[in-house]
N, C-alpha and C. Protein backbone atom coordinates (compact mmCIF):
# COMPACT_ATOMS: atom_id res chain seq x y z
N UNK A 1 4.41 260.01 86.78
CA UNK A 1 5.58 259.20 86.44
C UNK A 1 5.35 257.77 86.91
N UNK A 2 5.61 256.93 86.24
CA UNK A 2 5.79 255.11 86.55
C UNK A 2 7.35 254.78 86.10
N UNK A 3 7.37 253.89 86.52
CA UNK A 3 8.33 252.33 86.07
C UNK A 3 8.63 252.88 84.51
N UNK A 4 7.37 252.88 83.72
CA UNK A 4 7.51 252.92 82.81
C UNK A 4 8.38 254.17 81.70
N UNK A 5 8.17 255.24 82.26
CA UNK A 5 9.39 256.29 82.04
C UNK A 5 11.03 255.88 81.80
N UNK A 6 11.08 254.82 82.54
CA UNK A 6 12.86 254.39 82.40
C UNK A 6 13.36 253.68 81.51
N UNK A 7 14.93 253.81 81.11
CA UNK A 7 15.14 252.81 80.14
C UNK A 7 16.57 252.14 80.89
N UNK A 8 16.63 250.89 80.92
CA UNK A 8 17.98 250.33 81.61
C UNK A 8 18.77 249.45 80.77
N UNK A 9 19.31 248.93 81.03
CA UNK A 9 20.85 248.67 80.06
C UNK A 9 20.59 247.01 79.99
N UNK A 10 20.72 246.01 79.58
CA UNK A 10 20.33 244.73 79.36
C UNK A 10 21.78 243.82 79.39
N UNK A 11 22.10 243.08 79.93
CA UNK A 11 23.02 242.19 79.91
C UNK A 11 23.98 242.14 79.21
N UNK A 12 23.34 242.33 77.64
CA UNK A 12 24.58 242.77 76.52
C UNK A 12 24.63 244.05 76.22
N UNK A 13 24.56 244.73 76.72
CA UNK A 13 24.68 246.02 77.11
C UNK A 13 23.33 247.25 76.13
N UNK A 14 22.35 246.60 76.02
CA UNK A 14 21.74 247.28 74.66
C UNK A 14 20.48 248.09 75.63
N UNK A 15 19.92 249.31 75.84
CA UNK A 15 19.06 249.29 76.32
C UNK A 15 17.48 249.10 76.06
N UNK A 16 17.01 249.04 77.02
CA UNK A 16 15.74 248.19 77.07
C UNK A 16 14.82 249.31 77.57
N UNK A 17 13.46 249.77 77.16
CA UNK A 17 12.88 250.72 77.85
C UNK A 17 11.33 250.10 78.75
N UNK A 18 11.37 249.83 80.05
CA UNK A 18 10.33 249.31 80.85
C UNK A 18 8.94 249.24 80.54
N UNK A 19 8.72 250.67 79.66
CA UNK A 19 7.49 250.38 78.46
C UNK A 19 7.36 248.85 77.83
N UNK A 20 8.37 247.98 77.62
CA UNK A 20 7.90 247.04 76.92
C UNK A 20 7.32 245.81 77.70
N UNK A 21 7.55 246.31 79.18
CA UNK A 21 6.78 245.01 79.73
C UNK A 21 5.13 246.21 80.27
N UNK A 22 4.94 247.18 79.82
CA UNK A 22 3.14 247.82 80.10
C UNK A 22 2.16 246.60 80.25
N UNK A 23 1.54 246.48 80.82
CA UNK A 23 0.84 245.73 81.59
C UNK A 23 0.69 244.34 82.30
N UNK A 24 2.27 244.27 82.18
CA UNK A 24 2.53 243.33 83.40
C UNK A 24 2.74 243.72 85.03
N UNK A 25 2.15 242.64 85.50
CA UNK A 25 2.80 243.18 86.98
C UNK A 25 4.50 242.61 87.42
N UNK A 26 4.79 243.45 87.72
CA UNK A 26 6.79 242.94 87.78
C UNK A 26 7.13 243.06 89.30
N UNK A 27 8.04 242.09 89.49
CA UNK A 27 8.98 242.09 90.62
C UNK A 27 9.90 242.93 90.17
N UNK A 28 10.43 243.58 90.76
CA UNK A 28 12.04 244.39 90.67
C UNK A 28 12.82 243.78 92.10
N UNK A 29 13.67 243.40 91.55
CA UNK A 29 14.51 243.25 92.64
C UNK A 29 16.55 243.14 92.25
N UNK A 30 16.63 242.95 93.29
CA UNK A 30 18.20 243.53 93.05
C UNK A 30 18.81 242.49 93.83
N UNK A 31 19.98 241.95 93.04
CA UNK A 31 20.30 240.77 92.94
C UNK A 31 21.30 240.47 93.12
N UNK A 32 22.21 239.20 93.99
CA UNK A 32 23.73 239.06 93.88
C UNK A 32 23.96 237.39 94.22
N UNK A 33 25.12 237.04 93.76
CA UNK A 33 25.45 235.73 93.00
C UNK A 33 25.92 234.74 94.10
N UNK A 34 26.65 235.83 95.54
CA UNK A 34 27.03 234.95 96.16
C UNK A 34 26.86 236.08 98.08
N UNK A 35 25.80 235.63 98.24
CA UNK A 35 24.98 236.44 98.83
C UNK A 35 23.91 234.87 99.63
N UNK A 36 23.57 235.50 101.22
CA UNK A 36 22.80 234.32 102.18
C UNK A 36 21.71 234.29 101.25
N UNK A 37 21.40 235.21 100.50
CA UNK A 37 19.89 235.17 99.87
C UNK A 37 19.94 235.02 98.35
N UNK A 38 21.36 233.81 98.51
CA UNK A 38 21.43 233.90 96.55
C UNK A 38 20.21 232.41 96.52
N UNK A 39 19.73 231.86 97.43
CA UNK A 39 18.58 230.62 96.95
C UNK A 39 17.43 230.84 96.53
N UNK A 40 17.10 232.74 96.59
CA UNK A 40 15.78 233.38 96.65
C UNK A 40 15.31 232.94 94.88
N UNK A 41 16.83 232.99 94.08
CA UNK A 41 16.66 232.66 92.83
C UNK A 41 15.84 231.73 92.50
N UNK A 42 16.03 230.59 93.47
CA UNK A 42 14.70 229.35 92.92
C UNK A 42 13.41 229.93 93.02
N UNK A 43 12.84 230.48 94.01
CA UNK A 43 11.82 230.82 94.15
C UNK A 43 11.29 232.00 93.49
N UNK A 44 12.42 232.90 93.20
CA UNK A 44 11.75 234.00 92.33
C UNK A 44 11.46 233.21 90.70
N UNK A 45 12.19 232.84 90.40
CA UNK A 45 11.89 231.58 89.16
C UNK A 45 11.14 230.77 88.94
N UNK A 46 10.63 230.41 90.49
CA UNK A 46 9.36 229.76 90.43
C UNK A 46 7.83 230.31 90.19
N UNK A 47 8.07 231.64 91.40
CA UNK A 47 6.96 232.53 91.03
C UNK A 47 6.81 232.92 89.10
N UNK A 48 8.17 233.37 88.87
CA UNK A 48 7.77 233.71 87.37
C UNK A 48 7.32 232.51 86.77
N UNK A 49 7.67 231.60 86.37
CA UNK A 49 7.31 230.33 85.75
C UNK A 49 5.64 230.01 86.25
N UNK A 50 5.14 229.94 87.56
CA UNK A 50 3.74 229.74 87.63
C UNK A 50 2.92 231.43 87.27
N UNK A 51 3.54 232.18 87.50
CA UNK A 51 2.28 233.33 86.82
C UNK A 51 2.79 234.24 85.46
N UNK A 52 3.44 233.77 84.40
CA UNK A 52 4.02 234.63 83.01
C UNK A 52 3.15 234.70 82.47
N UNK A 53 2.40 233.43 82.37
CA UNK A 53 1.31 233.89 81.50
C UNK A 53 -0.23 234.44 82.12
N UNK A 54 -0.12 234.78 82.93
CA UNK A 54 -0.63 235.95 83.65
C UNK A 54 -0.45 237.10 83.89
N UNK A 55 0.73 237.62 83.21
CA UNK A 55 1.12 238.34 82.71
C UNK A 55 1.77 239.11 84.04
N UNK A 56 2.69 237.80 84.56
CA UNK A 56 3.83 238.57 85.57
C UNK A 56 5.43 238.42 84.81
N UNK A 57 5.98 239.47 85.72
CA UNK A 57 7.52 239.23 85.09
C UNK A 57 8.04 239.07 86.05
N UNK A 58 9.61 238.90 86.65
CA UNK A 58 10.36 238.86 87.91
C UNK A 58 11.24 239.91 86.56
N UNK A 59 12.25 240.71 87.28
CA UNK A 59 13.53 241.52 86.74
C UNK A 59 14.37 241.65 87.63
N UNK A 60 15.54 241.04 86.97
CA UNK A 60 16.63 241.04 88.23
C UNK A 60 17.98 241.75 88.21
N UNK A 61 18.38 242.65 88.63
CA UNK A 61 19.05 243.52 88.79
C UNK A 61 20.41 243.51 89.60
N UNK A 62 21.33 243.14 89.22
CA UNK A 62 22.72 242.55 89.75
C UNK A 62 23.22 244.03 90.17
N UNK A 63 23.61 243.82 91.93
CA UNK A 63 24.54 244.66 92.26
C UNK A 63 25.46 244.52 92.91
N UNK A 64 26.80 245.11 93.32
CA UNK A 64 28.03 244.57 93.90
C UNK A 64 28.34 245.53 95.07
N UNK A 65 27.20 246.39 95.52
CA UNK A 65 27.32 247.10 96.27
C UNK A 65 27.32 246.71 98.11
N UNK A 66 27.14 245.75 98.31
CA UNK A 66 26.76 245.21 99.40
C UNK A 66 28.09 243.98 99.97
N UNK A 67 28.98 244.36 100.13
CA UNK A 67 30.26 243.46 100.59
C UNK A 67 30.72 242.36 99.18
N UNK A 68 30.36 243.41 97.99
CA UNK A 68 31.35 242.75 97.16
C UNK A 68 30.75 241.32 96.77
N UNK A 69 29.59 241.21 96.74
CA UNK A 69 29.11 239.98 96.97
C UNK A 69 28.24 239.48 95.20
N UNK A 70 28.75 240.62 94.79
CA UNK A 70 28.70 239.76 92.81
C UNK A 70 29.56 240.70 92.26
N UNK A 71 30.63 240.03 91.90
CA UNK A 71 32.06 240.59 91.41
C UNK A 71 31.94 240.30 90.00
N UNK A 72 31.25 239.62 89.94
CA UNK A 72 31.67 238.81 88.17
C UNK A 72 31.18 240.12 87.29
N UNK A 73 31.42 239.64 85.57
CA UNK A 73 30.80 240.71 84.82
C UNK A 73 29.32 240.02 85.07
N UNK A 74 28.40 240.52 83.88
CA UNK A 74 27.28 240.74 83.45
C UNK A 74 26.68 238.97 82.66
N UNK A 75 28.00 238.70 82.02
CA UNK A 75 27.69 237.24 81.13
C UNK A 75 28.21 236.08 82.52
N UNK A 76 28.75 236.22 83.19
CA UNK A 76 29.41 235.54 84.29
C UNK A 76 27.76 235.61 85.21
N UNK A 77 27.32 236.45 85.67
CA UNK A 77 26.05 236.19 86.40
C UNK A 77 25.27 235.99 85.39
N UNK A 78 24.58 235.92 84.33
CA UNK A 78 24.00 235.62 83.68
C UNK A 78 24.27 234.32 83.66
N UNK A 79 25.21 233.91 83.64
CA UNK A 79 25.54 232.42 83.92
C UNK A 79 25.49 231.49 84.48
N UNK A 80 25.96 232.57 85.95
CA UNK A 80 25.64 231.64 87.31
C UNK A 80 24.25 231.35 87.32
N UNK A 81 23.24 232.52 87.27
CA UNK A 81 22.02 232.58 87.36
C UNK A 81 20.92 231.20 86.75
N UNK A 82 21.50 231.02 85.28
CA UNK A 82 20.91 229.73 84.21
C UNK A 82 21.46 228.60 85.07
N UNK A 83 22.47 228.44 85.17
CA UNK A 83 22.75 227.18 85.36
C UNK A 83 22.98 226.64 86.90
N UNK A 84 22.69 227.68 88.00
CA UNK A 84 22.40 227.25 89.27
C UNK A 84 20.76 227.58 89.52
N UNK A 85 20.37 228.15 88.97
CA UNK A 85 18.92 228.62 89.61
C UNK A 85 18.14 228.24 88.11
N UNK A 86 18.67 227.70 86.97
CA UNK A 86 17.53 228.01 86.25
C UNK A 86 16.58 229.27 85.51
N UNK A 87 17.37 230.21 85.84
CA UNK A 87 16.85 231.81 85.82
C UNK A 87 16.63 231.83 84.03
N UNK A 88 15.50 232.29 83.60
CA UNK A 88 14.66 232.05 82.46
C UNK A 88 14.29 233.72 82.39
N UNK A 89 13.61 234.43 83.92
CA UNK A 89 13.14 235.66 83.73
C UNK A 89 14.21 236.72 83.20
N UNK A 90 13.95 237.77 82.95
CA UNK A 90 14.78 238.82 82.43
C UNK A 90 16.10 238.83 83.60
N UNK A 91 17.62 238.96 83.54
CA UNK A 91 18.53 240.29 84.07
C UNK A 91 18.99 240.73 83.25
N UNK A 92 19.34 241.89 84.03
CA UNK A 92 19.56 242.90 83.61
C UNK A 92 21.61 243.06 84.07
N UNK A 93 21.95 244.87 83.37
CA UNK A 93 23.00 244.98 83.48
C UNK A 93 23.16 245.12 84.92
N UNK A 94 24.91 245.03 85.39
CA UNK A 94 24.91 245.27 87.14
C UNK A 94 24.81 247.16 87.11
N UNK A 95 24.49 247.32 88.30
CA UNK A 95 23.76 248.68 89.05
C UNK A 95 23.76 248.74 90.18
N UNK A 96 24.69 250.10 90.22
CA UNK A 96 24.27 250.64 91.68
C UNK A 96 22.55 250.67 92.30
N UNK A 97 22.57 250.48 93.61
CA UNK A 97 21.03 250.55 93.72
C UNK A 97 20.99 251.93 95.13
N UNK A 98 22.21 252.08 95.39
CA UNK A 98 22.17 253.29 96.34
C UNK A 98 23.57 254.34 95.93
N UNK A 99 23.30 255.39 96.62
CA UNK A 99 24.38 256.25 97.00
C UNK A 99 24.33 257.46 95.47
N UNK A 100 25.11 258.53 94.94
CA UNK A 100 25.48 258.74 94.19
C UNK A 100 25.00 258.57 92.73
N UNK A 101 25.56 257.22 92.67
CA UNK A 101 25.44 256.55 91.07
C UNK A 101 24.87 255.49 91.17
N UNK A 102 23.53 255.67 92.17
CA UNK A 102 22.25 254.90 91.78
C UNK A 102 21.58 254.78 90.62
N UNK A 103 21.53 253.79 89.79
CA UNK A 103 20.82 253.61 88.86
C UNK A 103 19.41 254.51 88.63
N UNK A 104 18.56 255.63 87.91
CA UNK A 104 17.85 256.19 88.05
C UNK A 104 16.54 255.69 88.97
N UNK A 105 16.23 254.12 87.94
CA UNK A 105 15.20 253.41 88.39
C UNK A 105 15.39 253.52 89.69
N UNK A 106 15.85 253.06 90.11
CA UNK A 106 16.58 252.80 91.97
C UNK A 106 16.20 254.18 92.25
N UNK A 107 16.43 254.96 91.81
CA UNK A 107 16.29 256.25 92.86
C UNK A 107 14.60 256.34 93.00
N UNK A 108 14.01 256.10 92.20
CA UNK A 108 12.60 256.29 91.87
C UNK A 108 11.90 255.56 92.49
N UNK A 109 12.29 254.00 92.53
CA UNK A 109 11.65 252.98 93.47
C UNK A 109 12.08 253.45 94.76
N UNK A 110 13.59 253.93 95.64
CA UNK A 110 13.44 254.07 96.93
C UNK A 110 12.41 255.17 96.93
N UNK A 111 12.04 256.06 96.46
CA UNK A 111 11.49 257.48 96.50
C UNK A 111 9.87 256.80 97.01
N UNK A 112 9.22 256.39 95.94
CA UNK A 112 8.49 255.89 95.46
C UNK A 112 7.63 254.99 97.22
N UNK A 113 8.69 253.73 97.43
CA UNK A 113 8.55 253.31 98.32
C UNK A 113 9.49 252.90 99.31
N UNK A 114 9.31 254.09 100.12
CA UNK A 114 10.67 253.87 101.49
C UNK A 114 10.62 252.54 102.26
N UNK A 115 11.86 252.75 102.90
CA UNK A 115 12.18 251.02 103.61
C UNK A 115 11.28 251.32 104.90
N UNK A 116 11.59 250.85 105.84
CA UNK A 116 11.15 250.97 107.64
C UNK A 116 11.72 252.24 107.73
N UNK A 117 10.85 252.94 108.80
CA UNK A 117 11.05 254.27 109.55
C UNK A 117 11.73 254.92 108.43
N UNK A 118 10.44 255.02 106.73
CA UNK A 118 11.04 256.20 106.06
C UNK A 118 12.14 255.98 104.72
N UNK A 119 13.52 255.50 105.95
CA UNK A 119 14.74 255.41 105.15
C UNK A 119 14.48 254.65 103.71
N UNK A 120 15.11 255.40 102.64
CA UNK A 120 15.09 255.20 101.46
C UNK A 120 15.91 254.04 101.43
N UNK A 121 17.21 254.23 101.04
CA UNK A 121 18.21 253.16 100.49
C UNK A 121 18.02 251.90 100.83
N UNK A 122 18.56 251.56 99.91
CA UNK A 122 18.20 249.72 99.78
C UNK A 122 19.31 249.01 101.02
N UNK A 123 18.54 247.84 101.44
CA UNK A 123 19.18 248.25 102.62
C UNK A 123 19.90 246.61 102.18
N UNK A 124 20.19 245.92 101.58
CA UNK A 124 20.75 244.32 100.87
C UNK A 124 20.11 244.06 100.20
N UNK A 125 21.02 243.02 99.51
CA UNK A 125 20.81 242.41 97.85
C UNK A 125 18.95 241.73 98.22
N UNK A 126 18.47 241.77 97.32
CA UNK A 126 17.20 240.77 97.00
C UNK A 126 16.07 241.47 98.33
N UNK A 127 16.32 242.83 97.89
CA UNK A 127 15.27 244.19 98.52
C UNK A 127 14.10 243.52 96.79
N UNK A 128 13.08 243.95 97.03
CA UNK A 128 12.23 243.46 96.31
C UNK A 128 10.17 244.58 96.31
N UNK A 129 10.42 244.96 95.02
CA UNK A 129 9.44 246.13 94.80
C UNK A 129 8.29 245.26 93.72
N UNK A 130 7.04 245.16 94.36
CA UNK A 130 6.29 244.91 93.84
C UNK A 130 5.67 246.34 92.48
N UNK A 131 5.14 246.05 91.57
CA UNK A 131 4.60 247.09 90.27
C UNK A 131 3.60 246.04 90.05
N UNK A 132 2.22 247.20 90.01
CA UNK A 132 1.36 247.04 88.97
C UNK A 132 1.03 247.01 87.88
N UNK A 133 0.24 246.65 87.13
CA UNK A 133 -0.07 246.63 85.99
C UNK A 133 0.29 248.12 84.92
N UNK A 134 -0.39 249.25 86.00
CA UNK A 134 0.10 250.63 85.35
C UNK A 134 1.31 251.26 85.89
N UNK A 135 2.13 250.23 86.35
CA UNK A 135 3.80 250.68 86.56
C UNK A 135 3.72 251.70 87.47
N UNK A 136 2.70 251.20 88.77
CA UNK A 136 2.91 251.99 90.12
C UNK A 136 3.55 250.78 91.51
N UNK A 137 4.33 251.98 91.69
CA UNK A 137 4.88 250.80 92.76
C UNK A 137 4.17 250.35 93.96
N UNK A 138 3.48 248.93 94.37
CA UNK A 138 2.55 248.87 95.03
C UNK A 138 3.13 248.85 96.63
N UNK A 139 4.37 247.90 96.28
CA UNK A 139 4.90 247.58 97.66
C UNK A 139 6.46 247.21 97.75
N UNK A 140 6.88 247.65 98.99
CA UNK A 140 8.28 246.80 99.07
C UNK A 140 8.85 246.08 100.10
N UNK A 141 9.47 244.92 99.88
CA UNK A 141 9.47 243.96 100.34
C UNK A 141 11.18 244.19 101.06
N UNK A 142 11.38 243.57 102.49
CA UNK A 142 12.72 243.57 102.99
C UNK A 142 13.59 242.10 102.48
N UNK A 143 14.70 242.16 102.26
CA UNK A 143 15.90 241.18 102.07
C UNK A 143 15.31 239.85 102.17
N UNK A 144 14.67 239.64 103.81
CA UNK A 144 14.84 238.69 104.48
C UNK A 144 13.27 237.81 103.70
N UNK A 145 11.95 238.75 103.47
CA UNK A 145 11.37 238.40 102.96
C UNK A 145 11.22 237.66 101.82
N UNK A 146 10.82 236.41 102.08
CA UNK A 146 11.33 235.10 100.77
C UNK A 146 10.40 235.35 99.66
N UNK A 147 10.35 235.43 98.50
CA UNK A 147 9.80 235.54 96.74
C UNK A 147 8.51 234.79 97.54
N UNK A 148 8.07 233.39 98.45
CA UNK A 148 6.93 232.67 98.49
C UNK A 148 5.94 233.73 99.16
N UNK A 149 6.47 234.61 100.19
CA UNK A 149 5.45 234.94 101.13
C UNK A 149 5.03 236.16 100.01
N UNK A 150 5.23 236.51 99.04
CA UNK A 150 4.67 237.72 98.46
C UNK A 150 3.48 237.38 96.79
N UNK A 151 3.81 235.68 97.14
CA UNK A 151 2.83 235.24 96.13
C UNK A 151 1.05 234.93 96.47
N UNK A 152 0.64 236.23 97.48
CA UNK A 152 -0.51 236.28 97.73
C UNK A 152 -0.52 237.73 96.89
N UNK A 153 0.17 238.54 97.39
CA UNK A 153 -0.12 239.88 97.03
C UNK A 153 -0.02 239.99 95.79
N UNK A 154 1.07 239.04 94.66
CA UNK A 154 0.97 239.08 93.05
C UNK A 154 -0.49 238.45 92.75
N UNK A 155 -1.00 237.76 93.22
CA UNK A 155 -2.32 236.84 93.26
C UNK A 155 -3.76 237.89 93.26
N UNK A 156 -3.28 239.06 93.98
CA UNK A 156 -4.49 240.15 94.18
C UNK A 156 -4.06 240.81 93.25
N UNK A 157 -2.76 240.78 92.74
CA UNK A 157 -3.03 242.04 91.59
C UNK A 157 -3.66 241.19 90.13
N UNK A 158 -3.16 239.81 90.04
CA UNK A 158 -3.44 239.17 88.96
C UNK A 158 -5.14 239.49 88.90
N UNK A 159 -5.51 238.80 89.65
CA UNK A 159 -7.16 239.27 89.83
C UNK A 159 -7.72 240.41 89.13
């Protein structure tokens, strides 16, 4: 099983199946509008913009699970996103990323690759899962960790 098995819901609500980005390497990460780590947006935007045509993606994944901290709909962050950050790369619909009515993907990435000491669940917004080329999850990244410090490790997979 990969990445690529899933299909998720797209902004205007249409779904999208992860097959269509096969042999890119992708960020996954999970995302919120008004959040200490809503500036990560420049930089994840930046990373996408210097390696797309290297065939990276960023995917960003809006959730409201974490103190309420992206309330809006789907066209409302899509919004915020363009016109404060510039956001060009894919988001996606909002999603649970823990508990219950975790989004499938989500269940697969915590599975896939646990946080510290194990624990699965995502532990705040702009948790961040590196994928390879063949839609294996290579690595995952904590909250606090900024989009710059992980543009060595997209750099070894580009290679």
């Amino acid at each position: 099983m990969s990445i690529y098995d899933f299909k998720v819901k797209t902004m205007d609500g249409k779904m999208q199946a992860l097959s269509d980005f096969k042999g890119n390497i992708i960020l996954i990460v999970n995302t919120a509008s008004k959040c200490g780590f809503t500036p990560q947006f420049k930089e994840l935007q930046e990373l996408y913009q210097k390696f797309k045509e290297e065939g990276f993606v960023v995917l960003g994944f809006p959730s409201n699970q974490f103190m309420s901290q992206d309330p809006g709909t789907n066209e409302e962050i899509k919004s915020f996103c363009e016109m404060n950050y510039g956001v060009t790369f894919p988001m996606f619909a909002k999603i649970d990323v823990n508990g219950k009515e975790a989004d499938p993907l989500y269940q697969y990435l915590t599975k896939e690759a646990p946080g510290t000491l194990g624990v699965k669940a995502i532990k705040w917004n702009f948790t961040k899962f590196l994928i390879d080329r063949n839609g294996n999850v290579v690595d995952r990244y904590a909250p606090s960790t900024s989009p710059s410090e992980i543009k060595a490790d997209i750099e070894k997979l580009i290679r």
